[in-house]
PDB file of N, CA and C in Angstrom:
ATOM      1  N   UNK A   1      48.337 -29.293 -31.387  1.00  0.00           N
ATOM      2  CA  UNK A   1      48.968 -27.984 -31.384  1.00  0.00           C
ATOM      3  C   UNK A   1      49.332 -27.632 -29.945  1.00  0.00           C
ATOM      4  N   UNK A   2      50.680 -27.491 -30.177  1.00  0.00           N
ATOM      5  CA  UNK A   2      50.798 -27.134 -28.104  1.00  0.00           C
ATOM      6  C   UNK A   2      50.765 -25.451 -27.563  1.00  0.00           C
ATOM      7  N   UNK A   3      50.804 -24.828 -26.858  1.00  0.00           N
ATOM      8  CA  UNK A   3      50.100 -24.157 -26.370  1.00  0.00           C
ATOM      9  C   UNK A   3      50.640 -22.616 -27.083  1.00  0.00           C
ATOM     10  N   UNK A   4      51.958 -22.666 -27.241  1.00  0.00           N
ATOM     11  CA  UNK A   4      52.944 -21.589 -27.950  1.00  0.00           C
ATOM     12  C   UNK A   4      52.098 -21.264 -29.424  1.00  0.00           C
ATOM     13  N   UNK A   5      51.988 -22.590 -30.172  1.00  0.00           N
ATOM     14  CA  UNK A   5      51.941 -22.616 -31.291  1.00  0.00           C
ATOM     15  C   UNK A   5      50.260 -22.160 -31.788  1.00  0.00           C
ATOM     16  N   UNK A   6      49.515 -22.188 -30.074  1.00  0.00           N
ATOM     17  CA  UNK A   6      47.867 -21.593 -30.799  1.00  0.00           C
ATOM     18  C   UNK A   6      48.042 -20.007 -29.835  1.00  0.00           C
ATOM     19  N   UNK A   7      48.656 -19.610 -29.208  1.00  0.00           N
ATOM     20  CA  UNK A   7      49.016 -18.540 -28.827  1.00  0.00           C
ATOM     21  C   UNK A   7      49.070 -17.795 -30.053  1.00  0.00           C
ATOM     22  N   UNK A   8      50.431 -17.908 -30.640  1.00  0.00           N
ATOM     23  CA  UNK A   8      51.160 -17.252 -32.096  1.00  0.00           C
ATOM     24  C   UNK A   8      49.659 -17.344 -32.896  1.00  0.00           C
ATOM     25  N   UNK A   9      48.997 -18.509 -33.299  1.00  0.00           N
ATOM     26  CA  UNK A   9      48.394 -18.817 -34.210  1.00  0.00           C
ATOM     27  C   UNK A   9      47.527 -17.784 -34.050  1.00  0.00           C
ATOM     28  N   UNK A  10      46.473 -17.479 -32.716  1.00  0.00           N
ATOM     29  CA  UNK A  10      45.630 -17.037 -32.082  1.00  0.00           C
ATOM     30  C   UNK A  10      45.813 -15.134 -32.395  1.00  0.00           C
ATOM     31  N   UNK A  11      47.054 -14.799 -32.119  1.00  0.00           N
ATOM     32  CA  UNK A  11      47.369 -13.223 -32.372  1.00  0.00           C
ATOM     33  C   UNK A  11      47.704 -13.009 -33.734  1.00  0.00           C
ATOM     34  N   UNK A  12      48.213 -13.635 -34.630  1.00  0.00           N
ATOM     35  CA  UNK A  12      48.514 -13.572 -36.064  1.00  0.00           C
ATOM     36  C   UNK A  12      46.739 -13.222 -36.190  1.00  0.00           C
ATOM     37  N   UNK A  13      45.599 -14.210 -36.091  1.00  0.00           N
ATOM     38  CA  UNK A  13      44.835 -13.877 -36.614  1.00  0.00           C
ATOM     39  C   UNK A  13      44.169 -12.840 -36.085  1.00  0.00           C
ATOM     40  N   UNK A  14      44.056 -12.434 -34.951  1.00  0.00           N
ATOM     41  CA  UNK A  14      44.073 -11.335 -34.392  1.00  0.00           C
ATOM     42  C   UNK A  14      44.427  -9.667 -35.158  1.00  0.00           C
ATOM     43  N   UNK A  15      45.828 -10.112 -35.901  1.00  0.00           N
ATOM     44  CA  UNK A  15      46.237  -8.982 -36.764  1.00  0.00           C
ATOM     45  C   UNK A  15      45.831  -9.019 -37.823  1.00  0.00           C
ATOM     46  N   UNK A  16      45.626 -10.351 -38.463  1.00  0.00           N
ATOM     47  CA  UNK A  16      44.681 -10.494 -39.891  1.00  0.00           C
ATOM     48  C   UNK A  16      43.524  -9.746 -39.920  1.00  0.00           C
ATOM     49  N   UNK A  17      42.493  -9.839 -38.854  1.00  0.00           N
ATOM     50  CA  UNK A  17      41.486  -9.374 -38.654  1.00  0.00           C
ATOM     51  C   UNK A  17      41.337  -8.001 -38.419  1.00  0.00           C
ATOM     52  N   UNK A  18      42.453  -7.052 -37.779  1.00  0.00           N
ATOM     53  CA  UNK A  18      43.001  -5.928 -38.060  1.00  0.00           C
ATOM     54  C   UNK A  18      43.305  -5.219 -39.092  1.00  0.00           C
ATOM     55  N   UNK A  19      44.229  -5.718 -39.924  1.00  0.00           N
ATOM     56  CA  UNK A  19      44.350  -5.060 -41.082  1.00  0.00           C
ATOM     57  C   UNK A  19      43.412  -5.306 -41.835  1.00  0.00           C
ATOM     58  N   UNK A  20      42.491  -6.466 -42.420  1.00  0.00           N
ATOM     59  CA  UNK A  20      41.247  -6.340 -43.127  1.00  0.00           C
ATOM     60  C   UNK A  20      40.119  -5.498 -42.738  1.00  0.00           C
ATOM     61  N   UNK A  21      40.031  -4.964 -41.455  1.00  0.00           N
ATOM     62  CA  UNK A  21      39.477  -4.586 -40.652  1.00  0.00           C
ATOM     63  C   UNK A  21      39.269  -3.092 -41.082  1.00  0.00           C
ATOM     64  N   UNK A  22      40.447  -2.265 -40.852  1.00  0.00           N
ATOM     65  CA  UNK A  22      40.762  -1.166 -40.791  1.00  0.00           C
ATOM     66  C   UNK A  22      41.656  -0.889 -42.565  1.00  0.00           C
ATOM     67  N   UNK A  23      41.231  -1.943 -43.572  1.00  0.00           N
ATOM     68  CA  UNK A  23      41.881  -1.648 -44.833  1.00  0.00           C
ATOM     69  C   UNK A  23      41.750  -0.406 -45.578  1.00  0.00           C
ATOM     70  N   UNK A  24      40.418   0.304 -44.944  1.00  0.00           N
ATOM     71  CA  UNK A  24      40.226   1.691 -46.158  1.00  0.00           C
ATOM     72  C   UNK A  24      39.744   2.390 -44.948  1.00  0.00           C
ATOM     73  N   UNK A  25      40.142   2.479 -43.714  1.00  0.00           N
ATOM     74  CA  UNK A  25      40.106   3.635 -43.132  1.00  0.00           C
ATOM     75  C   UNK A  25      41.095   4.916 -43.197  1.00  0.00           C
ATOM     76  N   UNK A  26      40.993   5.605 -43.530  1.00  0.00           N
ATOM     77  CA  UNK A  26      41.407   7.220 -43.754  1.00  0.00           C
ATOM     78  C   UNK A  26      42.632   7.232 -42.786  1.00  0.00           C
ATOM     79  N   UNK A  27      42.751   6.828 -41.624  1.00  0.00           N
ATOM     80  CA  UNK A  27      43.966   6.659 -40.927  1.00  0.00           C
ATOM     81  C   UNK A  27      44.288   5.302 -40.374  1.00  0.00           C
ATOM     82  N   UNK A  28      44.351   4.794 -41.462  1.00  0.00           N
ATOM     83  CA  UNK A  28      45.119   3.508 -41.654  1.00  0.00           C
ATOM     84  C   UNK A  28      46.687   3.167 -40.977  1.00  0.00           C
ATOM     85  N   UNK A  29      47.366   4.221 -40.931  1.00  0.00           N
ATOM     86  CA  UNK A  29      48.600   4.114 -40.222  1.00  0.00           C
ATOM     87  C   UNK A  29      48.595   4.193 -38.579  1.00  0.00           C
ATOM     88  N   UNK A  30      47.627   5.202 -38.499  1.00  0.00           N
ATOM     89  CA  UNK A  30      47.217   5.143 -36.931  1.00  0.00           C
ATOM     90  C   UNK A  30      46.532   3.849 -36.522  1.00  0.00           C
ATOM     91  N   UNK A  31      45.744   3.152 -36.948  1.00  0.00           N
ATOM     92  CA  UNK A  31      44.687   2.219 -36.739  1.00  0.00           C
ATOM     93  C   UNK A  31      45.740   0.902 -36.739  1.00  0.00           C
ATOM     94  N   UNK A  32      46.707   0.731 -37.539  1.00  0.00           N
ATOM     95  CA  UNK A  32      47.673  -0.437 -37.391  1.00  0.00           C
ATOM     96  C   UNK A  32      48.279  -0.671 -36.384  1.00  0.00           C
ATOM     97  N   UNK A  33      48.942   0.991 -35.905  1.00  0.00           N
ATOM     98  CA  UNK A  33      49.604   0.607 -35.136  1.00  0.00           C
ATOM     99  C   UNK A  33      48.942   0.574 -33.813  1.00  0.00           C
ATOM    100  N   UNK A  34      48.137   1.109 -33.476  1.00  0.00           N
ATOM    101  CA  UNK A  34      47.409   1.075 -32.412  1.00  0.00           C
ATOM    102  C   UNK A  34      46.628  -0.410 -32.198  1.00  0.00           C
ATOM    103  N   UNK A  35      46.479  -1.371 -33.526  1.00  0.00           N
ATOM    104  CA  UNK A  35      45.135  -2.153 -33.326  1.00  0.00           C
ATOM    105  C   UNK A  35      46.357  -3.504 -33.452  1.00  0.00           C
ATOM    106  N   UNK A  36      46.962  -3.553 -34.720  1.00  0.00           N
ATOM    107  CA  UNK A  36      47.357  -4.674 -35.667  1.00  0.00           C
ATOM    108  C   UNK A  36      49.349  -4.919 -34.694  1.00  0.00           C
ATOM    109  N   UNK A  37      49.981  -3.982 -34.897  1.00  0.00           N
ATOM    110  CA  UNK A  37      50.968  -4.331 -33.998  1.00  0.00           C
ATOM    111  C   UNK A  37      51.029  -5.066 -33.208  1.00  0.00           C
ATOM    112  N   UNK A  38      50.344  -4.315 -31.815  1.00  0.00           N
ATOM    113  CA  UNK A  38      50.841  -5.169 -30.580  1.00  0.00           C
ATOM    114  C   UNK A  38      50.589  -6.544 -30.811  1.00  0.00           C
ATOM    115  N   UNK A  39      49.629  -7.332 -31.128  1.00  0.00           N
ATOM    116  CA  UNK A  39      49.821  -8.514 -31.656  1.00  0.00           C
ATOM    117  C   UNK A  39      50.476  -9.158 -32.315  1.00  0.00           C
ATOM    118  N   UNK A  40      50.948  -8.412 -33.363  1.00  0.00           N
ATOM    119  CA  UNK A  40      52.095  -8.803 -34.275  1.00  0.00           C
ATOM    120  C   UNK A  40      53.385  -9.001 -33.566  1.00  0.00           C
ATOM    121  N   UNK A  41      53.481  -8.291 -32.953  1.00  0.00           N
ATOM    122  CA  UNK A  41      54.855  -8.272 -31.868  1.00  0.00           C
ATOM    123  C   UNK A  41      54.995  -8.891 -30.517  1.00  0.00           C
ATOM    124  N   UNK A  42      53.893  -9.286 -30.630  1.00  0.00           N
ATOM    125  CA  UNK A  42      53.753 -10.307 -29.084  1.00  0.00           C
ATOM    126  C   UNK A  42      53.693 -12.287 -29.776  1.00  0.00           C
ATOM    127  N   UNK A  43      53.192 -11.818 -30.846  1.00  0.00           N
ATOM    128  CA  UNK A  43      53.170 -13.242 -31.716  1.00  0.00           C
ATOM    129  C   UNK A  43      55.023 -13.715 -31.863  1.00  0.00           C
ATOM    130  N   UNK A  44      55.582 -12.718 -32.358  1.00  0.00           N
ATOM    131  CA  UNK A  44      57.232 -12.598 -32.851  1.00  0.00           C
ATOM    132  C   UNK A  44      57.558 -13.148 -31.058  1.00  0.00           C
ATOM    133  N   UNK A  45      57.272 -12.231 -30.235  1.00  0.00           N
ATOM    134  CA  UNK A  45      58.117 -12.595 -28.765  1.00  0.00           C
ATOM    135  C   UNK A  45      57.819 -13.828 -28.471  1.00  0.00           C
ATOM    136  N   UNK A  46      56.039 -14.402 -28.439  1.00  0.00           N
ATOM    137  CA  UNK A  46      56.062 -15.603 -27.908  1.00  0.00           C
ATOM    138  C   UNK A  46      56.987 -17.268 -29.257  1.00  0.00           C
ATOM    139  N   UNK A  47      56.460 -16.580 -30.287  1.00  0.00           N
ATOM    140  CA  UNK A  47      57.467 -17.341 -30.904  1.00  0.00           C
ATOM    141  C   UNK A  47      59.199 -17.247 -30.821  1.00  0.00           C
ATOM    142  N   UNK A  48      59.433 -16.446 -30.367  1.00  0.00           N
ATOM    143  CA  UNK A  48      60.828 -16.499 -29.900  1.00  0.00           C
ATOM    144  C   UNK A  48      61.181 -16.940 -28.878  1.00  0.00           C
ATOM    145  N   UNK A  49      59.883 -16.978 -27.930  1.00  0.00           N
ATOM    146  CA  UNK A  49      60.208 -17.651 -26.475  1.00  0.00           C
ATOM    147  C   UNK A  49      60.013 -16.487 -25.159  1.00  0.00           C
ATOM    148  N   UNK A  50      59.842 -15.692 -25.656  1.00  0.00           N
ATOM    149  CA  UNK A  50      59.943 -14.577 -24.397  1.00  0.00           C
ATOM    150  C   UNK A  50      59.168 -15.332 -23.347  1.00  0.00           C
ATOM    151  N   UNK A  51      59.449 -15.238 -22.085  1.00  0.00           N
ATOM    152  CA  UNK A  51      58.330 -16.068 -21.132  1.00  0.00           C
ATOM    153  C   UNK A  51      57.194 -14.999 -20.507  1.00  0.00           C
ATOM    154  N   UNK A  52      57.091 -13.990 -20.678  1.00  0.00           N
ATOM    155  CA  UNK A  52      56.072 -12.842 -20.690  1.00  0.00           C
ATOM    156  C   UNK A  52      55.126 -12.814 -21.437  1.00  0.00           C
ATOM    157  N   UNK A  53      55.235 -13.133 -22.650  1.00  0.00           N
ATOM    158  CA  UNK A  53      54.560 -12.850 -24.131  1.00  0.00           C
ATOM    159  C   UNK A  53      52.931 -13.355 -23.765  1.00  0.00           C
ATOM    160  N   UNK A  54      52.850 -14.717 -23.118  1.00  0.00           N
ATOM    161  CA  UNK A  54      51.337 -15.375 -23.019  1.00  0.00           C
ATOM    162  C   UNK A  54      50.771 -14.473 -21.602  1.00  0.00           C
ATOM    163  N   UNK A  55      51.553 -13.886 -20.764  1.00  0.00           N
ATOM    164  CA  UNK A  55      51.128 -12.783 -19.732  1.00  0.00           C
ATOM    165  C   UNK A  55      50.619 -11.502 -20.380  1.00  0.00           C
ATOM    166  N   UNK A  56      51.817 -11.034 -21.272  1.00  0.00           N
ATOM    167  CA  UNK A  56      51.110  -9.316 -21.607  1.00  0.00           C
ATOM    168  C   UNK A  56      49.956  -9.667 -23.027  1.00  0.00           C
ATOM    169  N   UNK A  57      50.069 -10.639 -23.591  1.00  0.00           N
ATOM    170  CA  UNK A  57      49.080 -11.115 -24.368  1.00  0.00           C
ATOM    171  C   UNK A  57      47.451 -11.100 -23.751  1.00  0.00           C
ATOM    172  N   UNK A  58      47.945 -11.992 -22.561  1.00  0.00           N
ATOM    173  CA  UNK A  58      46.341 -12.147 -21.870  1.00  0.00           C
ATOM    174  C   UNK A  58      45.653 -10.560 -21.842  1.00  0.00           C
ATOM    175  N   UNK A  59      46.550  -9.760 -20.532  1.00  0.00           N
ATOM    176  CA  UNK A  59      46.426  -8.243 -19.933  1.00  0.00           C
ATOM    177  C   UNK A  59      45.554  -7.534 -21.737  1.00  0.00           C
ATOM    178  N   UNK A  60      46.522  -7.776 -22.645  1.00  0.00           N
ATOM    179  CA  UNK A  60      45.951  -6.812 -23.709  1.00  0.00           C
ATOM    180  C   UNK A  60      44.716  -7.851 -24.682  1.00  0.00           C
ATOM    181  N   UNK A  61      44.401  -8.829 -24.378  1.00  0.00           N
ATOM    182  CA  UNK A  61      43.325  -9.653 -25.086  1.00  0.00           C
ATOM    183  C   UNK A  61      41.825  -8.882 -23.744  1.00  0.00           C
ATOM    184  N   UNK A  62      41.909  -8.674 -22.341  1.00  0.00           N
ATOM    185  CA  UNK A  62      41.082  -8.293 -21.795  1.00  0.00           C
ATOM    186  C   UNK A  62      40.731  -6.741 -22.491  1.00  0.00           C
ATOM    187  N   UNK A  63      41.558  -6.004 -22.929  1.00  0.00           N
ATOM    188  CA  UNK A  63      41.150  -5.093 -23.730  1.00  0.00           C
ATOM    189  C   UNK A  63      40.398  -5.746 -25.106  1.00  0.00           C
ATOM    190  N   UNK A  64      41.075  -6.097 -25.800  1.00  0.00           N
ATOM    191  CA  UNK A  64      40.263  -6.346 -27.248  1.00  0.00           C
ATOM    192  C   UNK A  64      38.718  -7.112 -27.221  1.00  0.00           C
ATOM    193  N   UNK A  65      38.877  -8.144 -25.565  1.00  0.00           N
ATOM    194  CA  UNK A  65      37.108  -8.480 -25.434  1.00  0.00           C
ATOM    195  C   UNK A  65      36.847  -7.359 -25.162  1.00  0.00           C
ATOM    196  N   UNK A  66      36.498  -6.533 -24.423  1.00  0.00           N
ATOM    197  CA  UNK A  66      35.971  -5.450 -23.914  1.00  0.00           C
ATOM    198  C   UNK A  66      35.734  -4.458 -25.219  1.00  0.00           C
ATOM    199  N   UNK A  67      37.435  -4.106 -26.049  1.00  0.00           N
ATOM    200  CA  UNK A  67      36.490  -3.245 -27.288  1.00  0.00           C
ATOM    201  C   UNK A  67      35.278  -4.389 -28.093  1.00  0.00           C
ATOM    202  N   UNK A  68      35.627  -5.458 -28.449  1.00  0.00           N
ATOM    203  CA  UNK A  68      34.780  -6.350 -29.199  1.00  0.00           C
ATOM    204  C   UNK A  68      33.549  -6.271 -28.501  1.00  0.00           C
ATOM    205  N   UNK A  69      33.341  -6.433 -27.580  1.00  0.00           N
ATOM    206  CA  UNK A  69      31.969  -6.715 -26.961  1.00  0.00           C
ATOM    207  C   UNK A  69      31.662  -5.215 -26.765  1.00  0.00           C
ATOM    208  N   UNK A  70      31.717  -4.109 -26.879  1.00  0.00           N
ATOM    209  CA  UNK A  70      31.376  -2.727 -27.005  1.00  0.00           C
ATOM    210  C   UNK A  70      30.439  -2.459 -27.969  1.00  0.00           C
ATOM    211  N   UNK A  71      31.570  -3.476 -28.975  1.00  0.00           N
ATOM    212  CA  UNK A  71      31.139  -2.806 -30.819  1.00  0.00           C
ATOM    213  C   UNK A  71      29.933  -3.621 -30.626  1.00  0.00           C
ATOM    214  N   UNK A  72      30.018  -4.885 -30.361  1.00  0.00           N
ATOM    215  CA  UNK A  72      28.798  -5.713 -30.306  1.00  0.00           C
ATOM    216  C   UNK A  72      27.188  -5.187 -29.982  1.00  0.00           C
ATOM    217  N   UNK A  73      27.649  -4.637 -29.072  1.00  0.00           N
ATOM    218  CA  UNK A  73      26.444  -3.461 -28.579  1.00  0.00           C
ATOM    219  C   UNK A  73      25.682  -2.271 -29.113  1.00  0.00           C
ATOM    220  N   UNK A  74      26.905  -1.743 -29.896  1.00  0.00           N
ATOM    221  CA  UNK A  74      26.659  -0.181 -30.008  1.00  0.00           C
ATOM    222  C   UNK A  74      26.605  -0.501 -31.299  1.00  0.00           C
ATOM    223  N   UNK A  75      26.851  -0.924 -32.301  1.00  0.00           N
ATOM    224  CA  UNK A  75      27.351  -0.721 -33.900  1.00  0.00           C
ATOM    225  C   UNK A  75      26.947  -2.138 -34.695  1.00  0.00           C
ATOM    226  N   UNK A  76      25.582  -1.845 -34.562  1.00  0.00           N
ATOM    227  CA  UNK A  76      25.000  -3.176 -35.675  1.00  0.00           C
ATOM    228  C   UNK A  76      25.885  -3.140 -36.931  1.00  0.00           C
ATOM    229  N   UNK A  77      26.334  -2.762 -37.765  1.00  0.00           N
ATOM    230  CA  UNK A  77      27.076  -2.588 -38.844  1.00  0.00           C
ATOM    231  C   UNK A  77      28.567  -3.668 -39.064  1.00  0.00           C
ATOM    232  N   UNK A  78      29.191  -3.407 -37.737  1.00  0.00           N
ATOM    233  CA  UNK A  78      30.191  -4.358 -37.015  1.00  0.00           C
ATOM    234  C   UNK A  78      30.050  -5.256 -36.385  1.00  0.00           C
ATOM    235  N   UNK A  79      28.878  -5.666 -36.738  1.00  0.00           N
ATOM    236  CA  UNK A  79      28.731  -7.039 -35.365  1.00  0.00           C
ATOM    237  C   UNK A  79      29.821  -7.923 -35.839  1.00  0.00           C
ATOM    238  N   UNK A  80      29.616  -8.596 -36.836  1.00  0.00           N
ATOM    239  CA  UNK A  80      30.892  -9.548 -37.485  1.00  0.00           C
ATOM    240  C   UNK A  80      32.154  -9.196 -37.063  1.00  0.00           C
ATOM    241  N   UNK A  81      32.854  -8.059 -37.174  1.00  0.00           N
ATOM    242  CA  UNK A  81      33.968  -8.095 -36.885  1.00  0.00           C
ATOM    243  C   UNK A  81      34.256  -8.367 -35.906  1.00  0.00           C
ATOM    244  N   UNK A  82      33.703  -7.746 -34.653  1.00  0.00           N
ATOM    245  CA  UNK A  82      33.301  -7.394 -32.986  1.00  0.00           C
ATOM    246  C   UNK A  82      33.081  -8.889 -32.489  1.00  0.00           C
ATOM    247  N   UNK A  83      32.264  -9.796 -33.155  1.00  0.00           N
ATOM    248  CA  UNK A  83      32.569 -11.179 -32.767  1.00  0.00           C
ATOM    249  C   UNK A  83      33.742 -12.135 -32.624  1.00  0.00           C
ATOM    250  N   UNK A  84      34.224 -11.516 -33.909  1.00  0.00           N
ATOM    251  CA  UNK A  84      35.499 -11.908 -34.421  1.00  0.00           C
ATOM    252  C   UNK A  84      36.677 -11.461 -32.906  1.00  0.00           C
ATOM    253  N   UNK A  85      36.966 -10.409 -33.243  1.00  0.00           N
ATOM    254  CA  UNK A  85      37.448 -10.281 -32.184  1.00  0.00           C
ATOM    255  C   UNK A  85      37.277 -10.372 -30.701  1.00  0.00           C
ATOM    256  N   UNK A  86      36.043 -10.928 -30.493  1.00  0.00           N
ATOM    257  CA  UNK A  86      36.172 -11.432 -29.274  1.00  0.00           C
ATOM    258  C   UNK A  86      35.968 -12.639 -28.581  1.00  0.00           C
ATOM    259  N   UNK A  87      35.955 -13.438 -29.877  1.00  0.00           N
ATOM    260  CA  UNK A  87      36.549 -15.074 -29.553  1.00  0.00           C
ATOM    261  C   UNK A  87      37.857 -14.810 -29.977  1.00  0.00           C
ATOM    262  N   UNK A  88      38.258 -14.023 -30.681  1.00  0.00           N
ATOM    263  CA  UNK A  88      39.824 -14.377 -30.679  1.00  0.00           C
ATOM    264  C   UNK A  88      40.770 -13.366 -29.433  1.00  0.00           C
ATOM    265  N   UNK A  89      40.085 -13.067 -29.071  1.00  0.00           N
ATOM    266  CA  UNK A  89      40.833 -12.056 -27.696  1.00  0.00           C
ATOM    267  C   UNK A  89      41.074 -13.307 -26.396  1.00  0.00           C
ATOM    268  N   UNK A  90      39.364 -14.119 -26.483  1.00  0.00           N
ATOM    269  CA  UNK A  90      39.124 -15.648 -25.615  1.00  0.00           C
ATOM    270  C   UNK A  90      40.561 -16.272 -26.415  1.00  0.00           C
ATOM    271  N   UNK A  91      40.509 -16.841 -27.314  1.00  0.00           N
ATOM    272  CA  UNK A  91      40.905 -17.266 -27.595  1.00  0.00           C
ATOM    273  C   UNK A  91      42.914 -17.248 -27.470  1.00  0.00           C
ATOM    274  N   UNK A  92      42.739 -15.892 -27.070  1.00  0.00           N
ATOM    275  CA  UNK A  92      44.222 -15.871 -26.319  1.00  0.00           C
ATOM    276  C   UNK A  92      44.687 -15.961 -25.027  1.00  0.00           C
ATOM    277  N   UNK A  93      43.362 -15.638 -24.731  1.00  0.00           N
ATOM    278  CA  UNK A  93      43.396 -16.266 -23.389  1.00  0.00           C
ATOM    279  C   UNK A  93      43.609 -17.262 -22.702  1.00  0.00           C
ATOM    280  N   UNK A  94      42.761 -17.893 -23.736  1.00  0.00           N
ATOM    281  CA  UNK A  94      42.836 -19.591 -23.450  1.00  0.00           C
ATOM    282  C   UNK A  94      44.210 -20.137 -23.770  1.00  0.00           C
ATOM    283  N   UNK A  95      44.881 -19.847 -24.895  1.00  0.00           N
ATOM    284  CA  UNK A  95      46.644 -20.028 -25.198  1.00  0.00           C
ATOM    285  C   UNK A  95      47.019 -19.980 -24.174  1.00  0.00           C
ATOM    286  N   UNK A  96      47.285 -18.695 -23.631  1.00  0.00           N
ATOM    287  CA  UNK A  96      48.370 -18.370 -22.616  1.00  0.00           C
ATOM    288  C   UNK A  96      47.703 -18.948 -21.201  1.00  0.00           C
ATOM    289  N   UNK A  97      47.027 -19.090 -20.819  1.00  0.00           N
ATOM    290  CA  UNK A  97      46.479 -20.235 -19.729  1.00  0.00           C
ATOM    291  C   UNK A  97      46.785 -21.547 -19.612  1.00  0.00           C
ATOM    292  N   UNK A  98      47.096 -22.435 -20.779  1.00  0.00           N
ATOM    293  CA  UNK A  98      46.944 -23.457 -21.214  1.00  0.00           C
ATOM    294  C   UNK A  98      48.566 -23.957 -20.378  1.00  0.00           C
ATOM    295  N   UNK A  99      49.551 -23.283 -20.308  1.00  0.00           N
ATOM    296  CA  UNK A  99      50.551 -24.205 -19.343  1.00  0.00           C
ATOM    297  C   UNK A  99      50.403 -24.112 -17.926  1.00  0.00           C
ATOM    298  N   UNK A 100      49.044 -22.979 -17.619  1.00  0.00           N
ATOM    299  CA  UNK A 100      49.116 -23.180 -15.650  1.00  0.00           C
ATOM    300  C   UNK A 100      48.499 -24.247 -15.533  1.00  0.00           C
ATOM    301  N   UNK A 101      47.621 -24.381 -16.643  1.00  0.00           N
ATOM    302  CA  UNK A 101      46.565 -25.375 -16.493  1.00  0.00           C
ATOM    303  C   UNK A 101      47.223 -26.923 -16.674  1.00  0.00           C
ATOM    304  N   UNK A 102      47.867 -26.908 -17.504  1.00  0.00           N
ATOM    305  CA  UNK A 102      48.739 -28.120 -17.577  1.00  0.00           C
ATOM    306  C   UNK A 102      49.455 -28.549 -16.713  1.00  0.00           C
ATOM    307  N   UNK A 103      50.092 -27.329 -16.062  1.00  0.00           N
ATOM    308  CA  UNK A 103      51.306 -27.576 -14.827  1.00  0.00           C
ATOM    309  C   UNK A 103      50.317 -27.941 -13.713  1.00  0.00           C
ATOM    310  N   UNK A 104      49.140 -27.441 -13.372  1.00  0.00           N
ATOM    311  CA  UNK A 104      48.427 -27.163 -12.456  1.00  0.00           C
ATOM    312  C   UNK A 104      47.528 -28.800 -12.068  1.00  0.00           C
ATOM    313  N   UNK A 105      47.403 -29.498 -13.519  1.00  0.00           N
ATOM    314  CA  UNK A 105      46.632 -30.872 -13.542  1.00  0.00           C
ATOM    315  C   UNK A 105      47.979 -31.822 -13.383  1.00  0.00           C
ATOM    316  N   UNK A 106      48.949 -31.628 -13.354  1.00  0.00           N
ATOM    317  CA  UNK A 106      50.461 -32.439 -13.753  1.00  0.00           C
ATOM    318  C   UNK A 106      50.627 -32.871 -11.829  1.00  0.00           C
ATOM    319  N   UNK A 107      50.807 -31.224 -10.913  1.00  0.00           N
ATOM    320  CA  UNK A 107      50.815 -31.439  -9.909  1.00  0.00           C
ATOM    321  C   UNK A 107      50.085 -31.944  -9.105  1.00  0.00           C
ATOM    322  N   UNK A 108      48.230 -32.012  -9.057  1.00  0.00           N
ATOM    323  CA  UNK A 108      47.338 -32.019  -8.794  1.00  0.00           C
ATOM    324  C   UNK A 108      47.341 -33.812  -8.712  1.00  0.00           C
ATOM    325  N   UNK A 109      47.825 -34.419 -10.095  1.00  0.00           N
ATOM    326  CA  UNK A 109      47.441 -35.739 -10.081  1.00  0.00           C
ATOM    327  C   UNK A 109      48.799 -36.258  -9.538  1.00  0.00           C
ATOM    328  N   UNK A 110      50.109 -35.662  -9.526  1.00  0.00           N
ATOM    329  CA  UNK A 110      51.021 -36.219  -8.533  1.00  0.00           C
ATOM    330  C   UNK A 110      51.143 -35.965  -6.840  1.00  0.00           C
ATOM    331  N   UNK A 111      49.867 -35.111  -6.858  1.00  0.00           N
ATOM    332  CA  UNK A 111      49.693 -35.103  -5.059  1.00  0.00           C
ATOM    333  C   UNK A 111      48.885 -36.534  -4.619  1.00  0.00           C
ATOM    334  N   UNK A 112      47.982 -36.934  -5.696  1.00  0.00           N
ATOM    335  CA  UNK A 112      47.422 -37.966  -5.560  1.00  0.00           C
ATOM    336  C   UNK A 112      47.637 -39.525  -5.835  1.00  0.00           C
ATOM    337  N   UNK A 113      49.130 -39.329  -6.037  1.00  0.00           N
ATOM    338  CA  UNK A 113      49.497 -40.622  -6.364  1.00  0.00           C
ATOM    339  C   UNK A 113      50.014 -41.258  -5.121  1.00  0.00           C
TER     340      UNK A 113
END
């Protein structure tokens, strides 16, 4: 899987985990768009190619560890979810990293040739 394709993969489930998440909360319309969107729409950009998408992805995955690891703390009830989301917040991280890191080992071993 190359790096685009676990990016996308990575925020889709991100929003899966959102809307199951927030399925019978009372403000369900607020909670989507605030939680389940921006992912949804950063999944659409990086699959379209935007070259930003694995940048503002990262910036807003440091939010979702931070809420995840909150809930983790405070709200035995949510631990599951709160985990959830915060390997998959890592987990976008790690996507959108994955071409410095590539470019970064590409140059590294042609300084040494």
């Amino acid at each position: 899987m190359n790096p685009k394709h676990s990016l996308v993969a990575s925020l889709i489930a991100l929003a899966l985990l959102y809307l199951a998440w927030f399925a019978n909360d009372p403000h369900i319309v607020a909670a989507l768009l605030v939680f389940a969107l921006p992912p949804v729409a950063l999944a659409v950009a990086a699959a379209r190619g935007w070259h930003r998408a694995g940048f503002t992805a990262s910036v807003l995955a440091l939010l979702w560890f931070c809420h995840g690891v909150m809930l983790l703390w405070s709200e035995p009830d949510l631990r599951l979810q709160a985990a959830l989301e915060t390997v998959l917040a890592l987990a976008v991280i790690h996507a959108a990293c994955l071409p410095g890191i590539r470019a970064w080992r590409e140059n590294r071993q042609k300084q040494r040739s």
